[in-house]
Protein backbone atom coordinates (compact mmCIF):
# COMPACT_ATOMS: atom_id res chain seq x y z
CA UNK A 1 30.52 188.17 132.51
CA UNK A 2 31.73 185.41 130.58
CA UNK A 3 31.75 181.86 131.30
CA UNK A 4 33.90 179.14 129.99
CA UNK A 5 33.07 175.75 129.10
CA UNK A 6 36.39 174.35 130.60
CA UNK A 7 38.21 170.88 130.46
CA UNK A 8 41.46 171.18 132.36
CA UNK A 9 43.20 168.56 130.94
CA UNK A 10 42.96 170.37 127.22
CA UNK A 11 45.78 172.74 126.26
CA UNK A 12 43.37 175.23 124.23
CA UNK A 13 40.99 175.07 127.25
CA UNK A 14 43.62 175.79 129.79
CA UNK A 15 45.19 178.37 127.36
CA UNK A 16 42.03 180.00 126.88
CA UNK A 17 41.65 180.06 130.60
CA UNK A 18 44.79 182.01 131.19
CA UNK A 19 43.81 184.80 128.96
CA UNK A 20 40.74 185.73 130.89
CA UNK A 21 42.61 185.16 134.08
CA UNK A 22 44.99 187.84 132.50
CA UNK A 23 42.66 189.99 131.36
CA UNK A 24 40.89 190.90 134.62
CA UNK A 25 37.37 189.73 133.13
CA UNK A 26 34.78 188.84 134.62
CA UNK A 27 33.85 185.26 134.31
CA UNK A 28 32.56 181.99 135.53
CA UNK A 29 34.14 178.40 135.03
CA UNK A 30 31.94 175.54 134.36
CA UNK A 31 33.97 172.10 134.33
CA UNK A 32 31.66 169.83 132.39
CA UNK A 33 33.52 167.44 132.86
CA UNK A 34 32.85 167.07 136.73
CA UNK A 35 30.65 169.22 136.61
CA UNK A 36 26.06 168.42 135.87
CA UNK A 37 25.43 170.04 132.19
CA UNK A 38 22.15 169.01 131.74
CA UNK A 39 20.13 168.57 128.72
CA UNK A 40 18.96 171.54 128.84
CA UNK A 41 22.04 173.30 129.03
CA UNK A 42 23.13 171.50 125.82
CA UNK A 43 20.58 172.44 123.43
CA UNK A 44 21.29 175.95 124.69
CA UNK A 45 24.53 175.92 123.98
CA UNK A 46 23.55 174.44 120.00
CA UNK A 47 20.93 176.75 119.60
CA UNK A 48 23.05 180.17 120.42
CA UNK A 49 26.33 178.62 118.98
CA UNK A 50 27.93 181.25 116.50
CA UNK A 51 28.76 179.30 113.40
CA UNK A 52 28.26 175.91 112.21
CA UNK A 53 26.64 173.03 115.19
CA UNK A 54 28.98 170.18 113.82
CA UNK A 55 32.33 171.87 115.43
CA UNK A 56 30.27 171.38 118.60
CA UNK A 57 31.46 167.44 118.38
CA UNK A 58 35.36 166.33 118.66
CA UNK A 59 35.08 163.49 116.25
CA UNK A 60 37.98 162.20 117.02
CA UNK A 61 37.38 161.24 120.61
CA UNK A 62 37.97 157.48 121.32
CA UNK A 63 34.66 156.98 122.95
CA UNK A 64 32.64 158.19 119.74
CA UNK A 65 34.70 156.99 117.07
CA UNK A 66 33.07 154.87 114.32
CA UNK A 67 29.85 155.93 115.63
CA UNK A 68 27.42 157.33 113.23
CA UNK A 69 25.42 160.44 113.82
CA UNK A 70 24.01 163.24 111.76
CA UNK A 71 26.11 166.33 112.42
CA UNK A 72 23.36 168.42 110.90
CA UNK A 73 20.90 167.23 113.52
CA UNK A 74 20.71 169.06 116.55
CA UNK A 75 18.79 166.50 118.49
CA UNK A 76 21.45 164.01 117.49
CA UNK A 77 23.97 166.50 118.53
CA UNK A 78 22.20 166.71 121.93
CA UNK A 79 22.10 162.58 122.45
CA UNK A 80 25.75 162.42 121.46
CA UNK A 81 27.08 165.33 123.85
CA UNK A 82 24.73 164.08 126.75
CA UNK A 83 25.84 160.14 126.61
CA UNK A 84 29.70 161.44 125.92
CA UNK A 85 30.44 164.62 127.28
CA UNK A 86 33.78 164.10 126.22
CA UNK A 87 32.68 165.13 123.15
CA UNK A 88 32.10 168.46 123.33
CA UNK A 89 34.61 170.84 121.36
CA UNK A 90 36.21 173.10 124.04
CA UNK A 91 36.81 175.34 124.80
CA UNK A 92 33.31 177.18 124.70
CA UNK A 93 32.34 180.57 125.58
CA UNK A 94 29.42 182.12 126.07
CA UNK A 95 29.17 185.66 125.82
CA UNK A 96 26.63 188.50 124.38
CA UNK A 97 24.23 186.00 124.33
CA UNK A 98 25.94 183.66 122.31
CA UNK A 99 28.41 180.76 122.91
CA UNK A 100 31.66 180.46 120.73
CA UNK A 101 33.70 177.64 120.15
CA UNK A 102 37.35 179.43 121.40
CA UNK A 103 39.52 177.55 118.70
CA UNK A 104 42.24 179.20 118.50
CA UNK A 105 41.85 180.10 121.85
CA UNK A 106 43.43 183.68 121.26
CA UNK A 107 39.48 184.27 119.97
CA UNK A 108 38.05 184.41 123.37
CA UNK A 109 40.30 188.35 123.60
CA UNK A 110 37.85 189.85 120.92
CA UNK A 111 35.46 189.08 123.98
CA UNK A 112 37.39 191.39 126.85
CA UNK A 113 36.60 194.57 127.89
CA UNK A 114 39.86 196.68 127.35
């Protein structure tokens, strides 16, 4: 099963979205948003993220911008994502074990069972 990290009002979420609708898949949707995502659930998801923990953030989000934190620092990473959840890239898969940042969100069909 996969399950997507899912904002509704994001294009590459919603896009992402429709592809595993298409596909038949399994999966779960988790609107963090509106939805609890824990502390807990946040260092998860920075611990088993495939590639680099600073494309976790959106930068350019209104409600972070200017502010200063150390993208190489996963507890920073954690305080920033759990005061704005805004913040947090989407879409995000997790699959195998791992979660993956779906941008573009095309990436999330190396992920379906054919």
């Amino acid at each position: 099963m996969i399950i997507i990290y899912h904002n509704n009002r994001c294009s590459k979420s919603r896009h992402c979205l429709d592809l595993l609708k298409e596909s038949k898949s399994d999966y779960k949707i988790i609107e963090y948003l509106k939805d609890e995502l824990s502390t807990y659930a946040i260092k998860d998801i920075i611990n088993k993220l495939e590639g680099n923990i600073k494309d976790v953030i959106r930068v350019n989000e209104k409600e972070i911008k200017g502010l200063k934190v150390d993208l190489e620092n996963k507890d920073a990473i954690v305080d920033m994502i759990s005061m704005y959840k805004i913040c947090l890239q989407r879409p995000i898969i997790y699959v195998n074990k791992k979660y993956v940042i779906c941008r573009p969100p095309e990436k999330v069909l190396q992920f379906i069972k054919k």
